[in-house]
Protein backbone atom coordinates (compact mmCIF):
# COMPACT_ATOMS: atom_id res chain seq x y z
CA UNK A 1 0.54 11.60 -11.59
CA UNK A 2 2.25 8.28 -10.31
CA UNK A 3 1.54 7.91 -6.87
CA UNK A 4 4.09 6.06 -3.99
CA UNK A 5 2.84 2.63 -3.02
CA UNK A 6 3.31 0.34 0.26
CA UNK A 7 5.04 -2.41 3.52
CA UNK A 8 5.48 -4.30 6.66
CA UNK A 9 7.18 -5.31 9.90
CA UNK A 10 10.03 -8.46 10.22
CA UNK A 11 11.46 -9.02 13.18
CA UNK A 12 11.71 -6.55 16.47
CA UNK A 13 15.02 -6.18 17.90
CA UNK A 14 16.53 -3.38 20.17
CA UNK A 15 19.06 -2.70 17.60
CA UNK A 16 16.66 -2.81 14.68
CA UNK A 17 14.70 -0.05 16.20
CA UNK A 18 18.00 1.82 16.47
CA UNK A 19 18.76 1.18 13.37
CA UNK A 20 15.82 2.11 11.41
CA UNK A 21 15.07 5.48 11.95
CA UNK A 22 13.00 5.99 8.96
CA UNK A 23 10.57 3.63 10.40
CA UNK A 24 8.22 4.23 12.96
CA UNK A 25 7.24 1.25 14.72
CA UNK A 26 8.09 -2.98 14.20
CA UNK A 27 5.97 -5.74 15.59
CA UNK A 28 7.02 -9.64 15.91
CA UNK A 29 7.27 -11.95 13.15
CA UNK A 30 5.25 -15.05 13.24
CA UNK A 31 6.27 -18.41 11.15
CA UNK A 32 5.27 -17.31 7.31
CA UNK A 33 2.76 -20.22 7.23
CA UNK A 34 -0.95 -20.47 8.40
CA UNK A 35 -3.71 -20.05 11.00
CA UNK A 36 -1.34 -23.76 12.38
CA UNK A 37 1.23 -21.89 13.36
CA UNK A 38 -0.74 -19.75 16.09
CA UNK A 39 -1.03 -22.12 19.31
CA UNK A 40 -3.88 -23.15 20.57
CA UNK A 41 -4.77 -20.43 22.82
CA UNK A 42 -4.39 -18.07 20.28
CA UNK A 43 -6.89 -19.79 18.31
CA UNK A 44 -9.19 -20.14 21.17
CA UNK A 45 -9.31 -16.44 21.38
CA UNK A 46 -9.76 -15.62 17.58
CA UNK A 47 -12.75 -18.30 17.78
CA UNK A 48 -14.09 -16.12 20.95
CA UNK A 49 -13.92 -12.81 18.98
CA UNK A 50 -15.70 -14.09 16.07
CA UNK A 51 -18.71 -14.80 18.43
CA UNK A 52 -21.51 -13.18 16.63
CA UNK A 53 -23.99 -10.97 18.69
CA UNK A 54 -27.18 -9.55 17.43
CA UNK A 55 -27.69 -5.72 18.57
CA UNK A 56 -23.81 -4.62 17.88
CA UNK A 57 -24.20 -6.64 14.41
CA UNK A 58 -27.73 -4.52 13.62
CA UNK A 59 -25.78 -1.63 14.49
CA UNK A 60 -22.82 -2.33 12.05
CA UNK A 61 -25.49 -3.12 9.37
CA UNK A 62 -26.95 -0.02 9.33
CA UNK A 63 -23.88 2.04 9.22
CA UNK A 64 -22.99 0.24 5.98
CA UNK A 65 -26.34 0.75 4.33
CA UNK A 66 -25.76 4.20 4.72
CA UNK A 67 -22.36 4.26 3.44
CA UNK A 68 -23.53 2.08 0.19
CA UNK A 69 -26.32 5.07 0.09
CA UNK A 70 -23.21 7.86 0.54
CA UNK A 71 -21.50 6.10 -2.45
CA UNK A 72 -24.36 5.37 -4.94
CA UNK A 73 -25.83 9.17 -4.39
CA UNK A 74 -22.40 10.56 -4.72
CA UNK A 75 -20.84 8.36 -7.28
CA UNK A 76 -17.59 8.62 -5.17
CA UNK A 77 -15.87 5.84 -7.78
CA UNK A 78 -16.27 4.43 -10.94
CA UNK A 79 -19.15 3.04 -12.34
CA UNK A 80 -20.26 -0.38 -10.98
CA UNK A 81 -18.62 0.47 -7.98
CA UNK A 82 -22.12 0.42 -5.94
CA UNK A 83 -23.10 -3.06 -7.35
CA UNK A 84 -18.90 -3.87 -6.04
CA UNK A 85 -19.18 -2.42 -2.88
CA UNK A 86 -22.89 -3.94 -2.35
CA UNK A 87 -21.25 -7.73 -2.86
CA UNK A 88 -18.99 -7.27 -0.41
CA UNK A 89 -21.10 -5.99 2.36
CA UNK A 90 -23.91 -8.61 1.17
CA UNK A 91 -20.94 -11.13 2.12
CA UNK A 92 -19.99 -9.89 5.02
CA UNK A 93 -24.04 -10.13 6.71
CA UNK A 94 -23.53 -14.08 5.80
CA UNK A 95 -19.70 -14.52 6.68
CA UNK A 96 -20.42 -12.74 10.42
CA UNK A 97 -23.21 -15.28 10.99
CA UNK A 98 -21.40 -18.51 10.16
CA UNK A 99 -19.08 -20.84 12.43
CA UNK A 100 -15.51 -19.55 12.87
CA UNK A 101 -13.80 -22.59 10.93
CA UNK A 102 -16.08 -21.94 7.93
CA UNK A 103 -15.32 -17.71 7.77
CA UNK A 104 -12.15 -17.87 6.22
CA UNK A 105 -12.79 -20.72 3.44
CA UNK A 106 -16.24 -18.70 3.00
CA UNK A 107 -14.44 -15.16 1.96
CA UNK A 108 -11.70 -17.73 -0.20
CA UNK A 109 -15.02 -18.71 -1.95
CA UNK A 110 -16.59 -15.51 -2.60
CA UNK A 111 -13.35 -14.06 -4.08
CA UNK A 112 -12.82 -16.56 -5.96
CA UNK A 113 -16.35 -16.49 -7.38
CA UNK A 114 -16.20 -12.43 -7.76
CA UNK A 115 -13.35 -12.82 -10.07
CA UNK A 116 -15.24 -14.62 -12.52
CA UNK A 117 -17.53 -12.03 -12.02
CA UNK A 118 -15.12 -9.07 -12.19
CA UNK A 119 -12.94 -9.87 -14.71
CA UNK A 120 -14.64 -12.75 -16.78
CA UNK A 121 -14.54 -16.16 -17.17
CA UNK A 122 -10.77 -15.93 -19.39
CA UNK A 123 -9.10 -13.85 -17.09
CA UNK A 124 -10.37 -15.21 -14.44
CA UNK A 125 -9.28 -18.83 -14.80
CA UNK A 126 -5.87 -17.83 -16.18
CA UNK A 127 -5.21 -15.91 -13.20
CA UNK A 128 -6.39 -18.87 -11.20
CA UNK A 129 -4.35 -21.19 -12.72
CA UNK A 130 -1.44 -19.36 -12.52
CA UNK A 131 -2.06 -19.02 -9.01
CA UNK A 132 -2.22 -22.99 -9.21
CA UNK A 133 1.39 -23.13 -10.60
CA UNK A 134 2.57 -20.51 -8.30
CA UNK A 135 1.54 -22.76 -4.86
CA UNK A 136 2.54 -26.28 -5.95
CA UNK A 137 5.77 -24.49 -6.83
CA UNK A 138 6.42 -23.17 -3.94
CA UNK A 139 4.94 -25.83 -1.60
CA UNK A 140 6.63 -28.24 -3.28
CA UNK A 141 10.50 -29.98 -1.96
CA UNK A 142 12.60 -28.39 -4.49
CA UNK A 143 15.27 -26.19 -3.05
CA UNK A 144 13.90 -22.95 -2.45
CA UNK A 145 16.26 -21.45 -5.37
CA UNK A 146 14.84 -23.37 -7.90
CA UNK A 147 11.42 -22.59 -6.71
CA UNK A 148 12.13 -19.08 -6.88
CA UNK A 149 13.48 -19.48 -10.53
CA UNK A 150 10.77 -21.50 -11.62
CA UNK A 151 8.22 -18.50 -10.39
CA UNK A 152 10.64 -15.89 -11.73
CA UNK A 153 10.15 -18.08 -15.24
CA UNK A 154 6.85 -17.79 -15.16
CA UNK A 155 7.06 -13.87 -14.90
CA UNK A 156 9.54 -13.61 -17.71
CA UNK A 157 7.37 -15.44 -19.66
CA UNK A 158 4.38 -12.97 -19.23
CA UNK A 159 6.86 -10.17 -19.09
CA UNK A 160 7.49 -11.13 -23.05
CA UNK A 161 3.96 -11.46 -23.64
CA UNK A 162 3.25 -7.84 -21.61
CA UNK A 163 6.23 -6.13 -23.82
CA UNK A 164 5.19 -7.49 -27.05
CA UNK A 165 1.61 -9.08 -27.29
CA UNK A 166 3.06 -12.40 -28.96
CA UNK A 167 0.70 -14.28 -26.10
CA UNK A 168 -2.46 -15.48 -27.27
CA UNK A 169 -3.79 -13.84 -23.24
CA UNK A 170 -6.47 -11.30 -23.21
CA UNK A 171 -5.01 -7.92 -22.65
CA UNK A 172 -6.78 -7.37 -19.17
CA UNK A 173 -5.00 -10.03 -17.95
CA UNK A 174 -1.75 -8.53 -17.09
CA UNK A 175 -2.55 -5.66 -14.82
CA UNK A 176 -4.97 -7.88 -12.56
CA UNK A 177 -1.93 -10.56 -12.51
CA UNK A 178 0.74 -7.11 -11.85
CA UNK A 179 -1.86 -6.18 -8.98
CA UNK A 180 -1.74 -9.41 -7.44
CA UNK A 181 1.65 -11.26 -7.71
CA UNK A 182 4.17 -8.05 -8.76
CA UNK A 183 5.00 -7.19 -4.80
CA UNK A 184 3.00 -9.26 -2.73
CA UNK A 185 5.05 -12.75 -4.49
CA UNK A 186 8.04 -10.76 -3.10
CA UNK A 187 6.92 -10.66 0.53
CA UNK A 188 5.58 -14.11 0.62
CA UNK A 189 8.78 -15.66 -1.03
CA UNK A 190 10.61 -14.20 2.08
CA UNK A 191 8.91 -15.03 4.48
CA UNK A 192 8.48 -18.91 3.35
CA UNK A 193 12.50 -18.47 2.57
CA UNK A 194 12.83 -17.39 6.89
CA UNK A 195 9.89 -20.29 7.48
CA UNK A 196 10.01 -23.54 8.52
CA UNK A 197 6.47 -24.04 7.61
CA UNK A 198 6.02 -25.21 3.54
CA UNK A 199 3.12 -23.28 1.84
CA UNK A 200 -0.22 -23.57 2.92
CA UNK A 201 -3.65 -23.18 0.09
CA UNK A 202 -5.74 -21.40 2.75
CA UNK A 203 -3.48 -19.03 3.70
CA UNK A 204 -1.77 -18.12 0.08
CA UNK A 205 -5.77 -18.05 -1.18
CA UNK A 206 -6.68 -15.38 1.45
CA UNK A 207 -3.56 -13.49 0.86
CA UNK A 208 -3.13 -13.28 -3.09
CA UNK A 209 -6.89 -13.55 -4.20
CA UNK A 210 -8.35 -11.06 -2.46
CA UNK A 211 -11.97 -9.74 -3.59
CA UNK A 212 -11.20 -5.85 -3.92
CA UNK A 213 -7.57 -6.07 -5.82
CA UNK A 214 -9.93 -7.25 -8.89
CA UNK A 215 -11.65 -3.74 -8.77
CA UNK A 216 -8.20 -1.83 -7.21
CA UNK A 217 -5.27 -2.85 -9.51
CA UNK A 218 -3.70 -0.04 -7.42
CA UNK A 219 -3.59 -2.41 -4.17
CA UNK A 220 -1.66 -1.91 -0.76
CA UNK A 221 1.60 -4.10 -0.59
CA UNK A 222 -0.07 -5.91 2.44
CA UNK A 223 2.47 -8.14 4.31
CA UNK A 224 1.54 -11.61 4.28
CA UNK A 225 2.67 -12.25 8.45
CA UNK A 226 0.78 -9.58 9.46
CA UNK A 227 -2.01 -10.56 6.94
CA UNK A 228 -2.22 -13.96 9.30
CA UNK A 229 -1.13 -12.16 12.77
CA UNK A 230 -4.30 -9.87 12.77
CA UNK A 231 -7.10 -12.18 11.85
CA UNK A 232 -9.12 -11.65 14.50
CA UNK A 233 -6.64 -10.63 16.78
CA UNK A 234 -9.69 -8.25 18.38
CA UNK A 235 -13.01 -8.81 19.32
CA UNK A 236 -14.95 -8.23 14.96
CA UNK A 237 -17.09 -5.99 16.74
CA UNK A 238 -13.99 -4.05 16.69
CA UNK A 239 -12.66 -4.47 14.20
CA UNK A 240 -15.20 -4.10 11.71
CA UNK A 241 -16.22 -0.75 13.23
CA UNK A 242 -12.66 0.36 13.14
CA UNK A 243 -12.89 -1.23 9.19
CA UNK A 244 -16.30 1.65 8.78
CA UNK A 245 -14.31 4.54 10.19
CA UNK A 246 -11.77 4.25 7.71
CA UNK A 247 -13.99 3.29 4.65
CA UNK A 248 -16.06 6.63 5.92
CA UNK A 249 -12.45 8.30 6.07
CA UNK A 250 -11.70 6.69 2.35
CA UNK A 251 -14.90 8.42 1.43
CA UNK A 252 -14.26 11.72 2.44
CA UNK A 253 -10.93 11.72 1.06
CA UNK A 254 -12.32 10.66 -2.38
CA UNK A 255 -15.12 13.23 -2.30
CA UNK A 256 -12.53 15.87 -1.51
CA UNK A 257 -10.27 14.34 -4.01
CA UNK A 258 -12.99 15.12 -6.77
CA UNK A 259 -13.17 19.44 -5.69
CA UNK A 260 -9.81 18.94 -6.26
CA UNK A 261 -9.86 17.63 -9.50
CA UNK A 262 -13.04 20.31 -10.18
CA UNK A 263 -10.52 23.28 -9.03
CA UNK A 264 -6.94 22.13 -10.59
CA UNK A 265 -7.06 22.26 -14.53
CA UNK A 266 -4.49 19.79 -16.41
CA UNK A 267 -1.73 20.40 -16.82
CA UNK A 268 -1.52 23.82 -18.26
CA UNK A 269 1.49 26.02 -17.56
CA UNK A 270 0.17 28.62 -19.43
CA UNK A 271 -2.65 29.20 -16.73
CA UNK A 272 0.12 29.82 -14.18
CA UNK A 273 0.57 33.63 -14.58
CA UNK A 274 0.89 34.99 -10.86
CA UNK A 275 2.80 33.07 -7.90
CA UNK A 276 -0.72 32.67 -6.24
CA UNK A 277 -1.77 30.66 -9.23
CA UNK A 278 1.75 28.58 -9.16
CA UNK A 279 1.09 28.11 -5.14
CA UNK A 280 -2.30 26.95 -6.21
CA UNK A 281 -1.54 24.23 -9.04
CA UNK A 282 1.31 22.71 -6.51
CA UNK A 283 -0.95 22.21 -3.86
CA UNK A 284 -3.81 20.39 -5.75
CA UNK A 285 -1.29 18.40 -7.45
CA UNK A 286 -0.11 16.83 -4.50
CA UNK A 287 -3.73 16.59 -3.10
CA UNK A 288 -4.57 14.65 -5.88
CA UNK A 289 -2.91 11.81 -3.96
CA UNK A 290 -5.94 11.72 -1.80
CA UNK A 291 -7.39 9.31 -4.67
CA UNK A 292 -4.85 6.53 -3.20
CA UNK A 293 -5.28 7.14 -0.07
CA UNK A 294 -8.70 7.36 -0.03
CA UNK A 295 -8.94 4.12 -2.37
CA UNK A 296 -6.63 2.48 0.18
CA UNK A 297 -8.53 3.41 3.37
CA UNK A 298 -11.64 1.82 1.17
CA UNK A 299 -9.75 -1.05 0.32
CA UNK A 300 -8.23 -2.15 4.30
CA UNK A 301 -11.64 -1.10 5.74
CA UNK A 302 -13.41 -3.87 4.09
CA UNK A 303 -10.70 -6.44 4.84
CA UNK A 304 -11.91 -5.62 8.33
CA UNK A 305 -15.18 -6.30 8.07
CA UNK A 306 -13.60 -9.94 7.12
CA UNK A 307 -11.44 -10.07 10.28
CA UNK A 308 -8.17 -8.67 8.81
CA UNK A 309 -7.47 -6.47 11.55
CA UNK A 310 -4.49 -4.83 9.42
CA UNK A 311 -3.01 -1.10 10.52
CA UNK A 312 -3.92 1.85 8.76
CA UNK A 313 -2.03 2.76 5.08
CA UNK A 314 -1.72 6.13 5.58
CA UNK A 315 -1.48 8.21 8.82
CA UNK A 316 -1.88 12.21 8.53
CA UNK A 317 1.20 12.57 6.08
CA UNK A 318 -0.01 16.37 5.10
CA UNK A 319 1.23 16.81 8.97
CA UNK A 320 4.60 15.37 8.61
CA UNK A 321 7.13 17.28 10.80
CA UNK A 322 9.82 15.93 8.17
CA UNK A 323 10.96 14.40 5.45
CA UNK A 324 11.62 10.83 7.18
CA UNK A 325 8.26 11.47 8.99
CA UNK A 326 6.51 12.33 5.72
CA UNK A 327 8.51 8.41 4.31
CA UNK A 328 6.87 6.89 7.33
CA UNK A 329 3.30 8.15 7.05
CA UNK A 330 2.64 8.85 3.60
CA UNK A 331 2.23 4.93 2.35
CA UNK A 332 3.18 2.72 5.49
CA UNK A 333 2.68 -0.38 3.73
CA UNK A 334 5.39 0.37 1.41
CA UNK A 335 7.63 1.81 3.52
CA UNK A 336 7.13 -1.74 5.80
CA UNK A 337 7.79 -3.59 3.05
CA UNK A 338 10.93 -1.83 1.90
CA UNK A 339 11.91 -2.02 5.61
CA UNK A 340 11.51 -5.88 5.59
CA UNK A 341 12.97 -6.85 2.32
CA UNK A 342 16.17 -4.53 1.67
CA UNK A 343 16.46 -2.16 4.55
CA UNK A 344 16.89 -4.78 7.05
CA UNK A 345 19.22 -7.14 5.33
CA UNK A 346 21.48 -4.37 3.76
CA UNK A 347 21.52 -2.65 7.48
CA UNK A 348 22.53 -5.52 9.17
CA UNK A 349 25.22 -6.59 6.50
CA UNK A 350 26.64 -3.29 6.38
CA UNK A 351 26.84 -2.96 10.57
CA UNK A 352 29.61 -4.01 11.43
CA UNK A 353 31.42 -0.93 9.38
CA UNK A 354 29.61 1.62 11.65
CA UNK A 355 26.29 2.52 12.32
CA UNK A 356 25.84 5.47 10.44
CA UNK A 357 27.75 3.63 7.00
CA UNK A 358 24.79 0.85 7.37
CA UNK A 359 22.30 3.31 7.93
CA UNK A 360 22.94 5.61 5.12
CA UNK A 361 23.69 2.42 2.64
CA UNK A 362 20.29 0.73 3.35
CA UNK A 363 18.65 4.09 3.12
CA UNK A 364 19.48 4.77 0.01
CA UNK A 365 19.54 1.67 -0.97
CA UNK A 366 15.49 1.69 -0.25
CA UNK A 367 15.15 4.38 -2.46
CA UNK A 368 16.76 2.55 -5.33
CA UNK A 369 14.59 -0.55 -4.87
CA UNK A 370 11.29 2.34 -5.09
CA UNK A 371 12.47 4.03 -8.19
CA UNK A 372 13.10 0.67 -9.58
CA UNK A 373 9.78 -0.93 -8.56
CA UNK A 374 7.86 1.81 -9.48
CA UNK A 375 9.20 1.44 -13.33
CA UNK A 376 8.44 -2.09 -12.75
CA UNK A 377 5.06 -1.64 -11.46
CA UNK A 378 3.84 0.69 -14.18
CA UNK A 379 5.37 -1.79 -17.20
CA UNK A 380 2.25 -4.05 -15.42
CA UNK A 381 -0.36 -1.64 -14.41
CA UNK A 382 -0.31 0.29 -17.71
CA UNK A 383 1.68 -1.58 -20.05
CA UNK A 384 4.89 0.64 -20.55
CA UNK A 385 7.91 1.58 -17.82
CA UNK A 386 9.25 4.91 -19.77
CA UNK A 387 12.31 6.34 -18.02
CA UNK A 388 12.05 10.23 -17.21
CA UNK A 389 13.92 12.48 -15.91
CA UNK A 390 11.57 13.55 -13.34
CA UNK A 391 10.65 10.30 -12.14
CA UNK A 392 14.61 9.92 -11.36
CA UNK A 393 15.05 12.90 -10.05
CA UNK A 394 12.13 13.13 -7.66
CA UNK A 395 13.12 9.58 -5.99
CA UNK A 396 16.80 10.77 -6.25
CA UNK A 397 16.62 14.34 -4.53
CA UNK A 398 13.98 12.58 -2.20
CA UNK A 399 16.29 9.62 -1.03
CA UNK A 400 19.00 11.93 -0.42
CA UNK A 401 17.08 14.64 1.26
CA UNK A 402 15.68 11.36 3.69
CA UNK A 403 19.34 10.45 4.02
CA UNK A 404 20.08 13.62 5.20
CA UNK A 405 17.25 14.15 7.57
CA UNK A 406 18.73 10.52 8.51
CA UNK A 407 22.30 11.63 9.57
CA UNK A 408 20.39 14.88 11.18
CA UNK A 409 18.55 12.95 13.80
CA UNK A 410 21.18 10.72 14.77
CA UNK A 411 23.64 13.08 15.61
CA UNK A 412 20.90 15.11 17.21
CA UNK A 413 18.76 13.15 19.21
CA UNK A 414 15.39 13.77 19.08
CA UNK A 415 13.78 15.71 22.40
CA UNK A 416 10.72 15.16 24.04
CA UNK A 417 8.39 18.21 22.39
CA UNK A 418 7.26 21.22 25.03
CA UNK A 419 3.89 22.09 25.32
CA UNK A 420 4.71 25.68 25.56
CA UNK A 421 3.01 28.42 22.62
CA UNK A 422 6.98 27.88 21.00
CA UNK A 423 7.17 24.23 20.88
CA UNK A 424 3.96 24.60 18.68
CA UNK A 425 5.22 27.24 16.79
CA UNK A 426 8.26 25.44 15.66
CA UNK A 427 6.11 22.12 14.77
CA UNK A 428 4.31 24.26 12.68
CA UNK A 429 6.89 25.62 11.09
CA UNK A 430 7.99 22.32 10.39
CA UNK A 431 5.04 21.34 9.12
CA UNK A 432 5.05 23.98 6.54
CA UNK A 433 8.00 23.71 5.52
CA UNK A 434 7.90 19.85 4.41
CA UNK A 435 4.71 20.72 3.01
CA UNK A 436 5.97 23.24 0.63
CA UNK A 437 9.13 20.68 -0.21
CA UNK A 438 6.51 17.96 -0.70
CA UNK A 439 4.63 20.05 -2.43
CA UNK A 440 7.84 21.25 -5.06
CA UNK A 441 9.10 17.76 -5.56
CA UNK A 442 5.65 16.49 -6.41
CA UNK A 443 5.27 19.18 -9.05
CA UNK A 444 8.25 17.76 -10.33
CA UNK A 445 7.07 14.20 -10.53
CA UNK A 446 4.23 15.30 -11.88
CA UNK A 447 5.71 16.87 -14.54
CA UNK A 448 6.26 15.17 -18.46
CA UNK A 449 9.61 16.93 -18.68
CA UNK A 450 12.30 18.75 -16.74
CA UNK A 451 12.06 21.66 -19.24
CA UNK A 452 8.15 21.62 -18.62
CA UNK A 453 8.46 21.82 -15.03
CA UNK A 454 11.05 24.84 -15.03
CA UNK A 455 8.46 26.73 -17.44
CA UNK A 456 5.52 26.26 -14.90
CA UNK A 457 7.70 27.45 -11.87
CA UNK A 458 9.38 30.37 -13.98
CA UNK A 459 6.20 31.62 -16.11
CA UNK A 460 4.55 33.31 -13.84
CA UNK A 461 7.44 36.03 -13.42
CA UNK A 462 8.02 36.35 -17.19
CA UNK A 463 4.53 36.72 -17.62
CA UNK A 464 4.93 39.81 -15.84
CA UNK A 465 8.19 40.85 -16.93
């Protein structure tokens, strides 16, 4: 099963928010630099709610000793996971203690050190290297074009050495260097490109070399301005409790995730011999996603306990009223991200032809860029990019079905919902409903073939033919 990955926010605008009705909400850009280009008072505050306080730290403390517990009795993840997980809240009892200007440098430090750790002394200092080459290249007064070519070299290069092997590079390598660089490179590019700030090491350390994405190669597309915009935008106290709820959230999700795994067999069509059964296998299959969210909830819950105060990845998408409410809840990161880096520009280029001509080109051009990336993302995660007919399909009957719901709600504006016994019953109506498309579509992505797909939905009823 190939899940949907992540985005976030550029610039907010009255006529962006018009425009953009696949997204649900857009925050301000900052300069794509560092912690320098926050003024003073800003930094005054952040310095203010990193102040360190004894009984709400205790309390904190405790909660994560008994999600550590949760995990190691449970074996929520894979193994080594508790000895992972144990690190990082080990680092977070010394990083709450120490001065403000040391916090950030500290949790640099400590990821730096766990990939050594992690992935071993080869990998590790490849990957740091390249990282190297990556920030005096970019930081450095070429034109910005060149720049960008140089770093696109650089891929090519380990592209060819992905496809083929011919590299003399350890073969663990690549997906740790995909998980890092593959989408997040994208985001930072741009927003140096719309900067006037040159590249900065603490801030492109903090954002690319990030303790968990050496454990997760399946990592939220975080956006690098809101990366810098949240660090301790609250009091910690806040935000690392808000960081627990949704690692406790991640849990759940995970332990669910695995009675779902217990109840749906592989795939086996020939199981499938009533409509009850069919109902059954499309349902867990899409529940299965709850392994990404609930890995993603793990993963921005301990970049809280660090300061990141970063929104949530995924927000209730089993409840989605529609198909371009299901696009904005299901992975929010990605959906920012496509927002920022081709819904925007293609929107705004297109304007000037009429509204709904910019909205429906940018649209679908966003789900293009997906089906594309996802190919892309797979040749690094797992070593191969196969083109299927499902895959296409499912982002092709998706994007137009989101196009669709598009044109719907602008030539219907949306209404303030009643409170009345029929307002609910409609919601839920349309709650089922996208949940059984959801649920059809993903069978399909699921699915190694076309033909395989149209035997598991058809079996059933020749079975009792």
């Amino acid at each position: 099963m190939r899940p949907l990955p992540i985005i976030q926010p550029l610039r907010r605008t009255d006529a962006a928010l018009a425009a953009a009705s696949m997204v649900s909400a857009f925050v301000p850009a900052t300069p794509a630099g560092s912690a320098s280009a926050i003024p003073a008072k800003a930094r005054d505050a952040r310095v203010f709610h990193a102040t360190p306080r004894l009984g709400p730290f205790l309390a904190l403390a405790a909660q994560l000793a008994l999600l550590l517990l949760v995990f190691s009795l449970f074996n929520l993840e894979r193994a080594g996971f508790g000895r992972f997980l144990a690190v990082v809240f080990g680092a977070f009892l010394v990083h709450y203690w120490i001065p403000f200007r040391f916090k950030e440098p500290f949790w640099v430090a400590v990821s730096v050190a766990g990939a050594f750790w992690l992935l071993g002394p080869p990998v590790a200092a490849l990957l740091m290297a390249i990282g190297a080459a990556f920030f005096l290249t970019l930081r450095s007064a070429m034109a910005l074009r060149w720049r960008i070519l140089l770093v696109g070299a650089v891929f090519t290069a380990l592209a060819y050495g992905r496809a083929t092997g011919a590299l003399a590079i350890p073969s663990a390598f690549y997906p740790v260097f995909g998980a890092i660089f593959m989408f997040r490179i994208i985001i930072y590019v741009y927003d140096l490109a719309h900067s006037r700030e040159r590249a900065r090491l603490l801030p492109f350390l903090s954002y690319f070399f990030v303790l968990p994405n050496y454990y997760f190669t399946f990592f939220p597309v975080i956006d690098f301005q809101t990366m810098r915009r949240s660090y301790y935008q609250r009091d910690i106290h806040e935000i690392a409790q808000q960081g627990i709820r949704w690692m406790t959230r991640g849990a759940i999700q995970l332990a669910l995730y695995r009675l779902v795994v217990y109840f749906n067999d592989a795939y086996l069509p020939d199981l499938v011999t009533s409509f009850h059964a069919l109902v059954s296998t499309m349902v867990l299959t899409y529940l299965l996603y709850m392994n990404v969210s609930g890995q993603f909830h793990l993963i921005v819950g301990m970049l809280h306990l660090f300061g990141y105060d970063l929104p949530e990845t995924n927000r209730r998408y089993l409840l989605a009223r529609s198909l371009t409410d299901f696009w904005r809840r299901v992975n929010i990161y990605w959906k920012d991200f496509m927002v920022k880096v081709v819904y925007f520009p293609i929107y705004f280029r297109f304007r000037k032809s009429g509204e709904a001509r910019a909205q429906v080109a940018a649209t679908a051009a966003v789900f293009v860029v997906t089906w594309a990336l996802h190919l892309y993302q797979s040749f690094w995660l797992l070593g191969k990019a196969t083109l299927s007919w499902p895959d296409s399909l499912f982002w092709a009957i998706l994007g137009l079905l989101v196009v669709g719901n598009t044109l719907y709600e602008m030539r219907h504006k949306r209404q303030r919902r009643g409170a009345g016994w029929r307002a609910r019953a409609i919601e839920a109506a349309q709650v089922l409903g996208t949940f059984t498309l959801i649920c059809t579509l993903w069978s399909l992505w699921s699915s190694p073939s076309v033909n395989a797909w149209v035997y598991l939905m058809t079996h059933w009823a020749r079975s009792h033919g």
